[in-house]
Protein backbone atom coordinates (compact mmCIF):
# COMPACT_ATOMS: atom_id res chain seq x y z
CA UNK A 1 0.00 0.00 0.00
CA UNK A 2 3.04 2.40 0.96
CA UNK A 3 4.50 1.42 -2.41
CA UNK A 4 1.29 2.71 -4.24
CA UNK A 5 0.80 5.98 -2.36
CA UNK A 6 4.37 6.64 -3.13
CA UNK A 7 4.43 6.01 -6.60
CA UNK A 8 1.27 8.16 -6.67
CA UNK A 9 3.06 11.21 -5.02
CA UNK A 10 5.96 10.80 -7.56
CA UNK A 11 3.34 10.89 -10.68
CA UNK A 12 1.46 13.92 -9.33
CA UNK A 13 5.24 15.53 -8.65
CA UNK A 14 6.41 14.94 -12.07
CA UNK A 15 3.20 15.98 -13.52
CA UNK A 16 3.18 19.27 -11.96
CA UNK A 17 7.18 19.55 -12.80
CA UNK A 18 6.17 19.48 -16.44
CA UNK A 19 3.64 21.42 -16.33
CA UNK A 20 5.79 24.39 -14.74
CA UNK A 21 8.37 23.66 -17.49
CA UNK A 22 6.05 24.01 -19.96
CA UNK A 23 5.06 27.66 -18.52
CA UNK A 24 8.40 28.64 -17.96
CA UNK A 25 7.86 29.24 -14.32
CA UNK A 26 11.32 28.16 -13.18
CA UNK A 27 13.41 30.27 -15.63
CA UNK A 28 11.30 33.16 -14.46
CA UNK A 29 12.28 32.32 -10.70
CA UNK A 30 15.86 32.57 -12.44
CA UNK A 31 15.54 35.40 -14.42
CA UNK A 32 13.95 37.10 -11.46
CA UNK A 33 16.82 35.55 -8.94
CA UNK A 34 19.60 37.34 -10.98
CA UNK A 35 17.95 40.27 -12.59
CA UNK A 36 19.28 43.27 -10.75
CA UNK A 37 17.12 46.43 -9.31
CA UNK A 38 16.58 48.87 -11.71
CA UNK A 39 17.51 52.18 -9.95
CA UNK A 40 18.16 55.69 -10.69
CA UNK A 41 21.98 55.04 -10.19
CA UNK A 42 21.78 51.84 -12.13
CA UNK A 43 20.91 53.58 -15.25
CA UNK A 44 22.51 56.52 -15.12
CA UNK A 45 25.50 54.67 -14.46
CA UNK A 46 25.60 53.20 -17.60
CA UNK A 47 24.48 56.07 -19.58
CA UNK A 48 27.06 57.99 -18.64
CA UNK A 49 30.03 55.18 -19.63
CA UNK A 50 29.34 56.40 -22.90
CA UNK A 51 30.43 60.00 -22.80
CA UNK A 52 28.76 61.32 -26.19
CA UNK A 53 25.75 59.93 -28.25
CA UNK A 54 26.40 61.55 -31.05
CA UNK A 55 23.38 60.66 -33.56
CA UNK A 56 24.02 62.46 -36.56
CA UNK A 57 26.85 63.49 -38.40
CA UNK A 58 26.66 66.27 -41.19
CA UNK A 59 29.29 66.05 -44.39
CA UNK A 60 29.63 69.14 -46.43
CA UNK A 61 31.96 70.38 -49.02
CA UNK A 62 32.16 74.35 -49.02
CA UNK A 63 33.33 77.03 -51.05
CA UNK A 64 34.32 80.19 -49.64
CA UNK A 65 36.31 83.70 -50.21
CA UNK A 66 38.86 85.48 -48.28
CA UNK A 67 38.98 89.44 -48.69
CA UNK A 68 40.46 92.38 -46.66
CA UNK A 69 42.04 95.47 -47.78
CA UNK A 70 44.77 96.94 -46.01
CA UNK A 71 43.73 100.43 -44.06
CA UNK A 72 45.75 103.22 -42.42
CA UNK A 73 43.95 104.92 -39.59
CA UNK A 74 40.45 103.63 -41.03
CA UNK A 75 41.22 104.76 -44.29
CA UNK A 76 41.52 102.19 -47.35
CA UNK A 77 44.96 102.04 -48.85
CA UNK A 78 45.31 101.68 -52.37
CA UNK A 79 47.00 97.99 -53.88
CA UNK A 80 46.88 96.60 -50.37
CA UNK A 81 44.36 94.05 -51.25
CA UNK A 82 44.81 90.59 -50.62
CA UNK A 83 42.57 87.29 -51.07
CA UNK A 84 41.90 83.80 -51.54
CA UNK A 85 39.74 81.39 -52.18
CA UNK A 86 39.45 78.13 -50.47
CA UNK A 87 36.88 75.06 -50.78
CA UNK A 88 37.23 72.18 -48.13
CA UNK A 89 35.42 69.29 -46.73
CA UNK A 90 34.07 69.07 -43.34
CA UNK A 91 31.91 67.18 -40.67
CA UNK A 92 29.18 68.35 -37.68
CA UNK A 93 28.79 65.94 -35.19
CA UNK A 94 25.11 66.18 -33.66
CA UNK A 95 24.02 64.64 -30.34
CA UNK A 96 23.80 64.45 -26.76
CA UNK A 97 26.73 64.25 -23.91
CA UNK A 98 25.98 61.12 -21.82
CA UNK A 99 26.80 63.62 -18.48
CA UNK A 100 24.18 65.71 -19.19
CA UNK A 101 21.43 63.23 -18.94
CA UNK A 102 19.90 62.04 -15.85
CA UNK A 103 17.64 59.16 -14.87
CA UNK A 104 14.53 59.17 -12.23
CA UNK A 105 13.17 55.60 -11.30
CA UNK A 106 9.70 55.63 -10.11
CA UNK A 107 7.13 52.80 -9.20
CA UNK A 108 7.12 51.36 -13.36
CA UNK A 109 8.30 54.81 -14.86
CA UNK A 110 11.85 55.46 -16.19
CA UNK A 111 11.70 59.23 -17.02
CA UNK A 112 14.84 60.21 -18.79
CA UNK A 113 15.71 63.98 -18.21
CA UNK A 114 17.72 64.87 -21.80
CA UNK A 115 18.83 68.20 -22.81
CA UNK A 116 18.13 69.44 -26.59
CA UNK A 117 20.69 68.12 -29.15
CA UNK A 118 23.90 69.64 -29.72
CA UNK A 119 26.87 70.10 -31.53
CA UNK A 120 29.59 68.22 -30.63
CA UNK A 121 32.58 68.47 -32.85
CA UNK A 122 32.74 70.21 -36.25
CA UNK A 123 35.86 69.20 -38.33
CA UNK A 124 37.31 70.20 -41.71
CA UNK A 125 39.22 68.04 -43.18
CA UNK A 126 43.06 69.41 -43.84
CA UNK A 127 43.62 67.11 -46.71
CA UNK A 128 40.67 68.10 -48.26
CA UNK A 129 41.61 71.86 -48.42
CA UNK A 130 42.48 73.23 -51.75
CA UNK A 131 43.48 77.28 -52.30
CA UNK A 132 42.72 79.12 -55.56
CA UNK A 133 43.67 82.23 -56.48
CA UNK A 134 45.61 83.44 -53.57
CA UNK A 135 46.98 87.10 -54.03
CA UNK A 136 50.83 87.94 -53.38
CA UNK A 137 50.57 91.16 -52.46
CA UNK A 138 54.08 93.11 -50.38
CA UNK A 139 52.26 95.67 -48.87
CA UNK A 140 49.58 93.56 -47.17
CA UNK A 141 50.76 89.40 -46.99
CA UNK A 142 48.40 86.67 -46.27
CA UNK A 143 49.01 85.55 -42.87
CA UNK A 144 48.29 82.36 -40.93
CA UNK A 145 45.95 83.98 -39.23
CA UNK A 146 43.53 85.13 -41.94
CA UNK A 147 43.26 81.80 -42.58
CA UNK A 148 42.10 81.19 -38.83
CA UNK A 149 39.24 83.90 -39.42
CA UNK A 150 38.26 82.65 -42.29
CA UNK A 151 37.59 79.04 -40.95
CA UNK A 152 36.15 80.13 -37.78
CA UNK A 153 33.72 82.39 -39.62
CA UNK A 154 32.69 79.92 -42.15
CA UNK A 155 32.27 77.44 -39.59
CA UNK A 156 29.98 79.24 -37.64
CA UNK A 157 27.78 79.95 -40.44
CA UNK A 158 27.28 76.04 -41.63
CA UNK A 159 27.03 75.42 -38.04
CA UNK A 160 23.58 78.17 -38.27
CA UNK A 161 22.45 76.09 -41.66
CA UNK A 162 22.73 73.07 -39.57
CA UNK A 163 20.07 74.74 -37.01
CA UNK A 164 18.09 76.35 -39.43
CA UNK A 165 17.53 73.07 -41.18
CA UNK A 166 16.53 71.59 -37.78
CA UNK A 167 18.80 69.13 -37.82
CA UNK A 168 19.85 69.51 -34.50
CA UNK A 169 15.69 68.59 -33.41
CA UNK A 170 16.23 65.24 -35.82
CA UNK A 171 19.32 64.41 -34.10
CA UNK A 172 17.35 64.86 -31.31
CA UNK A 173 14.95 62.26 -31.91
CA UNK A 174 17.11 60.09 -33.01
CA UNK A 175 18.93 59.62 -29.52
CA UNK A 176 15.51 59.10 -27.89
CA UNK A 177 15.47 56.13 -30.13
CA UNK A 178 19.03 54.61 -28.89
CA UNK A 179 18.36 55.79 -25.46
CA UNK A 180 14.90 53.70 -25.65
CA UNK A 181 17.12 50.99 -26.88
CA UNK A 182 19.61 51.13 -24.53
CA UNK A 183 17.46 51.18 -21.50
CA UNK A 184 14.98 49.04 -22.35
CA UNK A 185 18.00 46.36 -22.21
CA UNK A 186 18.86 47.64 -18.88
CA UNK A 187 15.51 47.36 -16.98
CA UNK A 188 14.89 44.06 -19.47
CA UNK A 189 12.43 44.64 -22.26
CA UNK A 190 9.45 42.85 -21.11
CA UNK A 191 7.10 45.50 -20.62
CA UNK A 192 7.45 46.40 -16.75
CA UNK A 193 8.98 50.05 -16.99
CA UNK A 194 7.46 52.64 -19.31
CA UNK A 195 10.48 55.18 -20.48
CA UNK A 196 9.20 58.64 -20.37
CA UNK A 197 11.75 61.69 -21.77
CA UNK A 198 11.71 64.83 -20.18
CA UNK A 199 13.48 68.05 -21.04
């Protein structure tokens, strides 16, 4: 009789053992055992590993002139001209600084605090520089530092295209996206946290 009862527990036992297999109950006691908490510190933590998401990159080639005349007291002198002309390559980074972001944790909320999009680098590419038409003029030489003016001004003005064609506010977006991404595998993506973004 003990024999029978016995072999009865084990059947039930190994019934219900399947049956939890089959729902997947004991890998979610596992997943559960090792996932870690998701906190505010957690997150952040990570985020800010990666010091720049930089989202977008803008490639340009450019054209541009150098001009100045030379002057004496404010007034113009005469055959004192010089300029050049220069066209070049360069490269806007777009993005966000992983520092600058910051992570609340509340009840199933992740709300990501993100500042709007910025520039990050702007290159131009020395190899890519070619000069045209460069004046050699005594009374007023081309110096190193013309050329300094003239790529900081010209940078600053593709830099204003680059806002004015609101691609700063698509680069934007698009680190939402790999921030969604990225946290989502943090906290696990199975629904439990909803990621909120606030400026």
């Amino acid at each position: 009789m003990g024999k029978k009862i016995f072999s009865f527990i084990l059947v039930i036992v190994l019934v219900l053992a399947v049956v939890l297999v089959e729902l997947g109950i004991p890998q979610k006691w596992i997943h559960n055992a090792t996932k870690p908490e998701i906190t505010s510190d957690l997150i952040s933590g990570k985020l800010t590993e990666i010091s720049e998401y930089a989202t977008l990159e803008y490639y340009y080639t450019n054209i541009g002139k150098f001009e100045e005349q030379g002057d004496f007291y404010g007034r113009k002198i005469p055959l004192s001209t010089k300029s050049f002309i220069v066209t070049y390559d360069g490269v806007i980074k777009m993005g966000v600084r992983g520092e600058d972001i910051n992570v609340d944790v509340k009840e199933n909320q992740i709300i990501v605090h993100m500042p709007p999009a910025e520039i990050l680098s702007h290159e131009i590419k020395d190899d890519t520089m070619e000069v045209f038409d460069q004046t050699r003029n005594v009374f007023n030489p081309i110096k190193i530092e013309d050329y300094n003016a003239f790529y900081s001004d010209n940078k600053k003005e593709m830099e204003d295209k680059v806002v004015k064609n609101g691609l700063l506010k698509e680069a934007e977006e698009r680190a939402k996206q790999q921030l969604t991404l990225f946290i989502s595998n943090i906290a696990g993506n199975e629904g439990d946290y909803e990621i909120v973004f606030e400026n």
